[in-house]
N, C-alpha and C. Protein backbone atom coordinates (compact mmCIF):
# COMPACT_ATOMS: atom_id res chain seq x y z
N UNK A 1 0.84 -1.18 0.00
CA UNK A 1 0.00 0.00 0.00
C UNK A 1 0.88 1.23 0.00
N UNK A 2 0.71 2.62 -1.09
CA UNK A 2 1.12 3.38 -1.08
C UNK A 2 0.43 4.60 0.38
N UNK A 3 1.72 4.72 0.83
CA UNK A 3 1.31 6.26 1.48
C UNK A 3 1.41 7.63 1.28
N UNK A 4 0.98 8.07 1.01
CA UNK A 4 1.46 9.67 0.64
C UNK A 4 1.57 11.09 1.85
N UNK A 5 2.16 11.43 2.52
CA UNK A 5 2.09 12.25 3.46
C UNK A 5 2.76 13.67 3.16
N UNK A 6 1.84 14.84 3.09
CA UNK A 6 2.34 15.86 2.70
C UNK A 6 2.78 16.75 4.15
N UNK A 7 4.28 17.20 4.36
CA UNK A 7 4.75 17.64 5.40
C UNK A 7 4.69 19.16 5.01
N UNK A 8 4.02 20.05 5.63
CA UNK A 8 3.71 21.57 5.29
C UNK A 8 4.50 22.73 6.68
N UNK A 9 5.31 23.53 5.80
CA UNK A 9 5.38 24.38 7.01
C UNK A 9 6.76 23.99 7.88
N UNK A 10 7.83 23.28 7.22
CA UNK A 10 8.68 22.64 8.06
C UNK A 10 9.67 24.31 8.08
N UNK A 11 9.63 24.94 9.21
CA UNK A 11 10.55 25.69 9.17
C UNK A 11 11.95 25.72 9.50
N UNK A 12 12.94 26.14 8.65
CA UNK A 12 14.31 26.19 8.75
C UNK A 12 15.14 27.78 8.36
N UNK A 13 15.85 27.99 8.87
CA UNK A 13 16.50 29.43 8.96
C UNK A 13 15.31 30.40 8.23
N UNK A 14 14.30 30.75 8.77
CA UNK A 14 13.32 31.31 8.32
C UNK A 14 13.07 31.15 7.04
N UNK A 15 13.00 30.05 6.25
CA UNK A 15 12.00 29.43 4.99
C UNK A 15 10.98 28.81 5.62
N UNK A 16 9.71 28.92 4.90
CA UNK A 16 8.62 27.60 5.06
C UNK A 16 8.99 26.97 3.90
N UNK A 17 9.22 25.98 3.99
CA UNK A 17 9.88 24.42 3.11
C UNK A 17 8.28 23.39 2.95
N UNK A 18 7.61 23.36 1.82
CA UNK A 18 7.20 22.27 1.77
C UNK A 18 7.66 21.10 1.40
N UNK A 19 7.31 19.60 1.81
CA UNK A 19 8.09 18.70 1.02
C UNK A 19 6.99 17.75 0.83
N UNK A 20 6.94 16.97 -0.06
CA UNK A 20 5.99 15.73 -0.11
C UNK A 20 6.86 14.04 0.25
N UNK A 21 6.53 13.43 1.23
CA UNK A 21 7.15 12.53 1.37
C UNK A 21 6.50 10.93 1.18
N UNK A 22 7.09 10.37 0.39
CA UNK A 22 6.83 8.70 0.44
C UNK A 22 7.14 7.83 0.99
N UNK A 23 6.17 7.15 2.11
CA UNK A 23 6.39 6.02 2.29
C UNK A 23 6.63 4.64 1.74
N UNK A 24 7.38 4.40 1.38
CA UNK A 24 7.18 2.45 0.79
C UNK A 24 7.26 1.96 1.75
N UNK A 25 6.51 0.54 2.52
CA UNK A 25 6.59 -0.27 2.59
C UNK A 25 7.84 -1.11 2.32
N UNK A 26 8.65 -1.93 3.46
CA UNK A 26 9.50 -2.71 3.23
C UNK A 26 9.51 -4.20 3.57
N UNK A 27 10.18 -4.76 3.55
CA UNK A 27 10.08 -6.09 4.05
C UNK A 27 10.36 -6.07 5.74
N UNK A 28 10.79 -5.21 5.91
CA UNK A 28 11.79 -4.98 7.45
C UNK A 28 11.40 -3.98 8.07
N UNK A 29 11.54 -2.71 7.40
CA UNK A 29 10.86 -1.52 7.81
C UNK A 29 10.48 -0.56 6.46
N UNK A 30 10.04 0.20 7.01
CA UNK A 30 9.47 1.60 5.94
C UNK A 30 10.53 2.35 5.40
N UNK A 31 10.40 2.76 3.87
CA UNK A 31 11.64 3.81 3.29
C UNK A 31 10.62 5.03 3.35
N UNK A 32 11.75 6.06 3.52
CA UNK A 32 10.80 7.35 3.16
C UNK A 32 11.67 8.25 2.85
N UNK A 33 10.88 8.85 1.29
CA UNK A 33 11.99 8.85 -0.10
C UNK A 33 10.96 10.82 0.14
N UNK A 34 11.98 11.22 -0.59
CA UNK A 34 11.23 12.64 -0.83
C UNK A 34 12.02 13.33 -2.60
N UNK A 35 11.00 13.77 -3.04
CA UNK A 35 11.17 14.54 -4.55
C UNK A 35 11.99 15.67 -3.98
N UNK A 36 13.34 16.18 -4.74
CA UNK A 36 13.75 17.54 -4.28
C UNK A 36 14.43 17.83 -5.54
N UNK A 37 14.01 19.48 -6.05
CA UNK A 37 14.22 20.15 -6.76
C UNK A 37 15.72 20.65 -6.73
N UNK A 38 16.67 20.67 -7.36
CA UNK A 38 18.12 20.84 -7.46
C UNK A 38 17.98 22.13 -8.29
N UNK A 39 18.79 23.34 -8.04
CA UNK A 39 19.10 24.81 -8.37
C UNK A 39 19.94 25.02 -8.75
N UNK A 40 20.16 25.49 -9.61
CA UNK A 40 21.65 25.91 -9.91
C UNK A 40 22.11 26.97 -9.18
N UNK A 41 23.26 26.75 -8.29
CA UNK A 41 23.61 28.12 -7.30
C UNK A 41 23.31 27.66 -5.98
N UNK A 42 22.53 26.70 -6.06
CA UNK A 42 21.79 25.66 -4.34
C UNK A 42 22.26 24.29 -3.86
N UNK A 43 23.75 23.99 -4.94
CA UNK A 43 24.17 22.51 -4.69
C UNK A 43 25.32 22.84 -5.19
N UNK A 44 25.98 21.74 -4.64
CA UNK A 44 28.11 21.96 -5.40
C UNK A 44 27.98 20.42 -5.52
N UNK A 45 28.65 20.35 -6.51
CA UNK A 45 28.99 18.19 -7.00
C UNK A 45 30.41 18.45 -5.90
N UNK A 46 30.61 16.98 -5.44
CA UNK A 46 32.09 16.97 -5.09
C UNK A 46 32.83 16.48 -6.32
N UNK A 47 33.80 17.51 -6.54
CA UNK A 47 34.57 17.24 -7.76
C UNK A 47 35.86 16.49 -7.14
N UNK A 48 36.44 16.68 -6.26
CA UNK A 48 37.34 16.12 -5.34
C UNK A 48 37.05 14.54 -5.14
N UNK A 49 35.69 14.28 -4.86
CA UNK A 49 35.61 12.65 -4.59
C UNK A 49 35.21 11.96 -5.92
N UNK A 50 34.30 12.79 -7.32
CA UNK A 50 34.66 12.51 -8.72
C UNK A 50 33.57 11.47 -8.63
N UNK A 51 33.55 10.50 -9.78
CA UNK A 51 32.62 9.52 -9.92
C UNK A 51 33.25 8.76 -10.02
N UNK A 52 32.85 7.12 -9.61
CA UNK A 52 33.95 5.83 -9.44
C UNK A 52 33.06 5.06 -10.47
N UNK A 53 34.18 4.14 -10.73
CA UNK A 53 33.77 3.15 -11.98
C UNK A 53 32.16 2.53 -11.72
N UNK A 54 32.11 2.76 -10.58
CA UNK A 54 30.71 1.47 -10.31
C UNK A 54 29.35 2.27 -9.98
N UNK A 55 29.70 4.28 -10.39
CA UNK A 55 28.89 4.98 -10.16
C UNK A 55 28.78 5.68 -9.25
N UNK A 56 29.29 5.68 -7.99
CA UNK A 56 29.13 6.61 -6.57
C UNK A 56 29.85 7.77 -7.32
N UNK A 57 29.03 8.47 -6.51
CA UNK A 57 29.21 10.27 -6.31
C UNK A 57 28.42 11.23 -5.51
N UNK A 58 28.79 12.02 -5.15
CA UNK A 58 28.48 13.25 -4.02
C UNK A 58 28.15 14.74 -4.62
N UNK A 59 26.84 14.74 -4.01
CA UNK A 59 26.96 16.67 -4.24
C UNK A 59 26.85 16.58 -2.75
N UNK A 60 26.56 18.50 -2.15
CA UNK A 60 26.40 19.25 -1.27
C UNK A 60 25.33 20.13 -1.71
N UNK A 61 24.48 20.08 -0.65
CA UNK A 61 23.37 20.81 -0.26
C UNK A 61 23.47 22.03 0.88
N UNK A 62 23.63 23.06 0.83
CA UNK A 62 23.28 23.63 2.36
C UNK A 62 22.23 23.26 3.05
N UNK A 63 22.92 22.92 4.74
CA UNK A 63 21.50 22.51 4.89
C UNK A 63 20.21 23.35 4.92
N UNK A 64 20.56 24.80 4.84
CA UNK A 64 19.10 25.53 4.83
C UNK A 64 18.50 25.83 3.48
N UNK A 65 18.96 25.04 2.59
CA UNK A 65 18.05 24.80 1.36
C UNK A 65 17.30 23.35 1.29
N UNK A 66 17.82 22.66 2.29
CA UNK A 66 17.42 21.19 2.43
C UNK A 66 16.05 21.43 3.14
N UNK A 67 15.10 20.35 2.57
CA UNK A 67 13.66 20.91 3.10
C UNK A 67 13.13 19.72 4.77
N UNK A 68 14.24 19.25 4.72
CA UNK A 68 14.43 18.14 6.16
C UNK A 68 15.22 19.12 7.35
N UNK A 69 14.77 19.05 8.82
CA UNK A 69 15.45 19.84 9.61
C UNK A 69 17.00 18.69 9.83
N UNK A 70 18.10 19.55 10.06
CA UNK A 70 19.40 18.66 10.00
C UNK A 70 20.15 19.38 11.38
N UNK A 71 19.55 19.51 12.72
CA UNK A 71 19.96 20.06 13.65
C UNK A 71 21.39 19.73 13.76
N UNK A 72 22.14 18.59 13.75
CA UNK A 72 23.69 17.93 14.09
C UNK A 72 24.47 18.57 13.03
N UNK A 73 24.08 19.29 11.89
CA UNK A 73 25.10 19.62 10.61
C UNK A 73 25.12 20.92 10.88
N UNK A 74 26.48 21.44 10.54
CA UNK A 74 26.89 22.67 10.84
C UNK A 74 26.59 23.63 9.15
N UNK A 75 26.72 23.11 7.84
CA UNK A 75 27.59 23.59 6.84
C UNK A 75 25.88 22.82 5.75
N UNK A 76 26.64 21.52 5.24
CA UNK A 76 26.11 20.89 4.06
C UNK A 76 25.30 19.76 4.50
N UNK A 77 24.44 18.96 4.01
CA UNK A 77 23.65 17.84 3.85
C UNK A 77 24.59 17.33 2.44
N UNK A 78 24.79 16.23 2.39
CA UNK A 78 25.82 15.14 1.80
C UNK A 78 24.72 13.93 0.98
N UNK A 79 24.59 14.27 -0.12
CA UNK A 79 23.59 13.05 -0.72
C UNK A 79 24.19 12.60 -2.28
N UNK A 80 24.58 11.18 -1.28
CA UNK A 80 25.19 10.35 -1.98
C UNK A 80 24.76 9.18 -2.70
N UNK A 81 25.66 9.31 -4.37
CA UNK A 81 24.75 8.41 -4.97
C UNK A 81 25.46 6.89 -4.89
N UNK A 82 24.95 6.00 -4.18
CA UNK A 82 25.81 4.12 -4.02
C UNK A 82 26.42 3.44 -5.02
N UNK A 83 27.36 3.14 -5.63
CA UNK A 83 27.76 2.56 -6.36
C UNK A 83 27.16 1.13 -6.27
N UNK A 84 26.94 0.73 -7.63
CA UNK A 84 26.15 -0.41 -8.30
C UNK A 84 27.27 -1.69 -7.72
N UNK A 85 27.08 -2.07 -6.93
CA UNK A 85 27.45 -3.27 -6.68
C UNK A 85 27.66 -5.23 -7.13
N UNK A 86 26.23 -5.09 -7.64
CA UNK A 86 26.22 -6.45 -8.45
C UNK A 86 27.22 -6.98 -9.47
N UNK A 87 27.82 -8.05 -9.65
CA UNK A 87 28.61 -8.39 -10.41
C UNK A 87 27.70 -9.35 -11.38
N UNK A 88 27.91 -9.19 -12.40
CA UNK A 88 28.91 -7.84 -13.74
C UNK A 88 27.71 -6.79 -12.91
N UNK A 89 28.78 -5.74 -13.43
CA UNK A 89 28.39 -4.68 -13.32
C UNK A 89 27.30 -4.21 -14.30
N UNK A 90 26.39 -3.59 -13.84
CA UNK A 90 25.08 -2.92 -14.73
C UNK A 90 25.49 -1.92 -15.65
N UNK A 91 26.32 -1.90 -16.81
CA UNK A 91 26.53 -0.55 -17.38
C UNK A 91 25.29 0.21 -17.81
N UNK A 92 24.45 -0.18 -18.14
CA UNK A 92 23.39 0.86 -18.44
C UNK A 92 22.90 1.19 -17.13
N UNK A 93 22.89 0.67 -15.83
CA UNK A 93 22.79 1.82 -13.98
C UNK A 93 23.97 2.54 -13.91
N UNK A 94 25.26 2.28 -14.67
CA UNK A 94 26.26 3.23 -14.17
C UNK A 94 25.90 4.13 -15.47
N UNK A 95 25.99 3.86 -16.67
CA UNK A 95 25.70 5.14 -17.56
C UNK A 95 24.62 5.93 -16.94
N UNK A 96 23.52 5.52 -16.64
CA UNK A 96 21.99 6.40 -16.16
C UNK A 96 23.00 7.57 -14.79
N UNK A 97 23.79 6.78 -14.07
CA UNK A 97 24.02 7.52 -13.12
C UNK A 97 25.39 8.61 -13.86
N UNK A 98 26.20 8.31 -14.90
CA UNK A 98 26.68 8.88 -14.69
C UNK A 98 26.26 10.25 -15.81
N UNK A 99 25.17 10.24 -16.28
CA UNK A 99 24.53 11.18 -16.80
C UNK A 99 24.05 12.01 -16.53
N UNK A 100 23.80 11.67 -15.26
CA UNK A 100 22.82 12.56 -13.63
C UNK A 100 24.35 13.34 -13.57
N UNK A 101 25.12 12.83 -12.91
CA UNK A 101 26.60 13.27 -12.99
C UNK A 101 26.83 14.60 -13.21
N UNK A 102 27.09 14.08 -14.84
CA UNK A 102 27.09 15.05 -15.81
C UNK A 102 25.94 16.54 -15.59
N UNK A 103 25.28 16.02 -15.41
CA UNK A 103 24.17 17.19 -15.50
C UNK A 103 24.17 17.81 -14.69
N UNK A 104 24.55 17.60 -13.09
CA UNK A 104 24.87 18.20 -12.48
C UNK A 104 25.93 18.84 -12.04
N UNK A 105 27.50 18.80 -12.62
CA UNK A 105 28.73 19.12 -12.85
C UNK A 105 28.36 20.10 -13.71
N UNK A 106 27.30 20.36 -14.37
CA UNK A 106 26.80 21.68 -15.67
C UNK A 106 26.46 22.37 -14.67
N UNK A 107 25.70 22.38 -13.23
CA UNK A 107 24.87 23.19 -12.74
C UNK A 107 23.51 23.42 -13.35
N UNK A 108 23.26 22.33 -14.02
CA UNK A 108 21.78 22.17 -14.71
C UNK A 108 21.04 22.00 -13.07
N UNK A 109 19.45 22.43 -13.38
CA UNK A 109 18.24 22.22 -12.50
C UNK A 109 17.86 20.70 -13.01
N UNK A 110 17.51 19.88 -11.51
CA UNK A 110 17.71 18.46 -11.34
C UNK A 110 16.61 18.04 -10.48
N UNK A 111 15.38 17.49 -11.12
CA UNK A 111 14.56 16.90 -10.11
C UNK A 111 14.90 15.47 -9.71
N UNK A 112 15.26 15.03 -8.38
CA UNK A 112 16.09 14.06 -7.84
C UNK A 112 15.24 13.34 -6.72
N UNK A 113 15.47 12.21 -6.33
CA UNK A 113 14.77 11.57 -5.53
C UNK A 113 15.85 11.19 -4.38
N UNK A 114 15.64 11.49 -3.28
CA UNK A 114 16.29 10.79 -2.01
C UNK A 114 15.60 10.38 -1.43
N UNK A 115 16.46 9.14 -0.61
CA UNK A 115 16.38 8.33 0.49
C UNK A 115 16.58 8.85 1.77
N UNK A 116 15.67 8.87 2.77
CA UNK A 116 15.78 9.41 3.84
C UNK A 116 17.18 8.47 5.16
N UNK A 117 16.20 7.19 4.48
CA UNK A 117 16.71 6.20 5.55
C UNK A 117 18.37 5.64 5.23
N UNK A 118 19.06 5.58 6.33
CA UNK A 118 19.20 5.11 7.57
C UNK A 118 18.68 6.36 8.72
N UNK A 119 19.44 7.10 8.23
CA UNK A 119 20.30 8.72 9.25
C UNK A 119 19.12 9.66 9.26
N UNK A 120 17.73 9.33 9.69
CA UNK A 120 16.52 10.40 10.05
C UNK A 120 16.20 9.45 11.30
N UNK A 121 15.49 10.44 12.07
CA UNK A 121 14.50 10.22 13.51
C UNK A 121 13.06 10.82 13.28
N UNK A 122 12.31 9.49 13.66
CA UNK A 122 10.93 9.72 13.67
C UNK A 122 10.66 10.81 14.53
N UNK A 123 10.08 12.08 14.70
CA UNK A 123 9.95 12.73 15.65
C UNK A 123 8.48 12.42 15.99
N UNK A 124 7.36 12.44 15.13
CA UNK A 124 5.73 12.30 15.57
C UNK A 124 5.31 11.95 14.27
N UNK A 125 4.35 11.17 14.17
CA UNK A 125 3.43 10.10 13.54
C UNK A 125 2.50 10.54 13.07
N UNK A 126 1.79 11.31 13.77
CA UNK A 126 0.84 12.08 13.66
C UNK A 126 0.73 13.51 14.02
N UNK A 127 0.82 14.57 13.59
CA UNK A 127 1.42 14.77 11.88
C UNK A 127 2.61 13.98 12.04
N UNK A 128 3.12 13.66 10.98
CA UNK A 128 3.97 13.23 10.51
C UNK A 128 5.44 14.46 10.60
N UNK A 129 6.67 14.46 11.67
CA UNK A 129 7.46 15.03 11.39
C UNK A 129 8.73 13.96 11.80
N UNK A 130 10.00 14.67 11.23
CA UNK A 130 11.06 13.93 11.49
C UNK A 130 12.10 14.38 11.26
N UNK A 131 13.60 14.71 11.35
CA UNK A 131 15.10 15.14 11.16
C UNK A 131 16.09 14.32 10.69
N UNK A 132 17.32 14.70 10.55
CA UNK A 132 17.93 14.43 9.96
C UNK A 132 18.75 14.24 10.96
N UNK A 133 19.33 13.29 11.57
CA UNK A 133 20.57 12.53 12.92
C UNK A 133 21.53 13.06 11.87
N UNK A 134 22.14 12.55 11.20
CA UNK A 134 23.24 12.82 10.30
C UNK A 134 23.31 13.81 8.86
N UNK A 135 24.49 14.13 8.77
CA UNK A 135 24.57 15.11 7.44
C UNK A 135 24.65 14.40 6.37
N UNK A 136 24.22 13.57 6.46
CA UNK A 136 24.26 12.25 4.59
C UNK A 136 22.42 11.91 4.19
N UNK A 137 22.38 11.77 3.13
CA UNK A 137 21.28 10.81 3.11
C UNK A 137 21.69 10.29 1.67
N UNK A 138 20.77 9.40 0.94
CA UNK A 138 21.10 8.81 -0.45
C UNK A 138 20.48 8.97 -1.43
N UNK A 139 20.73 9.28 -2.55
CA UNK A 139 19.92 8.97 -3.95
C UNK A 139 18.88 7.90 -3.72
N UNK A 140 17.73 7.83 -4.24
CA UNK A 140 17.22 6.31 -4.33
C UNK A 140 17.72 5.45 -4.96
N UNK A 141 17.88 4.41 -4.37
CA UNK A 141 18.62 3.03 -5.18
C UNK A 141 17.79 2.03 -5.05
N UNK A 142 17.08 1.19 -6.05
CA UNK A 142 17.00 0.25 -6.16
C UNK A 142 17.05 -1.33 -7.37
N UNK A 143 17.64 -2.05 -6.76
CA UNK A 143 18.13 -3.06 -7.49
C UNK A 143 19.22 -2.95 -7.89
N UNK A 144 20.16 -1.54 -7.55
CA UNK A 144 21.64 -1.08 -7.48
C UNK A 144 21.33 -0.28 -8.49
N UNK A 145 19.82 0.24 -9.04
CA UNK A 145 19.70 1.35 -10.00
C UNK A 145 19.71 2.66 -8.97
N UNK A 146 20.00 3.17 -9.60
CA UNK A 146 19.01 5.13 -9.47
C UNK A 146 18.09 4.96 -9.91
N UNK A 147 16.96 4.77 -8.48
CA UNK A 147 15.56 5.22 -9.18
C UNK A 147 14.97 6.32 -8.73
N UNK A 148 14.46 7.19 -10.07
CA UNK A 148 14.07 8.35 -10.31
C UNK A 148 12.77 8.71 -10.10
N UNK A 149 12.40 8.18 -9.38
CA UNK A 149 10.83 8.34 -9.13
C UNK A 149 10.22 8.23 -7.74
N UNK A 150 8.68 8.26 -7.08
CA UNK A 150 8.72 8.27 -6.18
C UNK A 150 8.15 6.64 -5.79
């Protein structure tokens, strides 16, 4: 069963931030993935950590453009994309990713999907709020793809 929970009003360094967040259903526990709009001028790629053969790579977010509260981060939110693991390797998941890459090394505008989970805390259920424990979260991955959707 799909959930849909719209979080309104999350304030951070005086923005109201809306975000729309998805629940999936897991075998173990719940993912909860959120759509976020990428700016040009609102994200830096790490050019320093680069893209690896199997696809991982890093931008930076400030966290007061990030629409999740990230009380423990001083600077950036860190959302990282997992390198494709499966052997042989998926070249058409590492091309898809490294096209995202690309597009964002342009400073092109990037509608992107992250993974909340591991590094968030449930704060309340009802409404629905929650933070960010750590300055990382992930691209969506599944099946060792980037998936682009919600």
């Amino acid at each position: 069963m799909r959930i849909y929970f719209i979080i309104l009003g999350v304030i951070m360094s005086g923005f109201s931030i809306a975000a729309e967040v998805k629940v999936n259903p897991g075998k173990y526990f719940d993912y909860y993935h959120i759509e976020f709009e990428l700016k040009p001028g609102e994200y830096t790629v790490n050019h320093n950590y680069g893209f690896s053969s199997k696809g991982q790579f890093e931008i930076f977010i400030p966290k007061e453009k990030f629409p999740i509260s990230a009380p423990n981060c001083s600077k950036n939110i860190i959302v990282r994309m997992p390198a494709s693991l499966n052997l042989p390797v998926d070249k058409k998941a590492v091309e898809k990713k490294r096209k995202l890459f690309d597009a964002l090394s342009k400073s092109e505008p990037k509608r992107i999907i992250i993974e909340l989970n591991p590094y968030f805390k449930i704060i309340s259920k009802n409404p629905l709020d929650f933070e960010l424990q750590y300055c990382n979260v992930f691209f969506r991955q599944k099946n060792d793809k980037y998936y682009d959707h919600l």
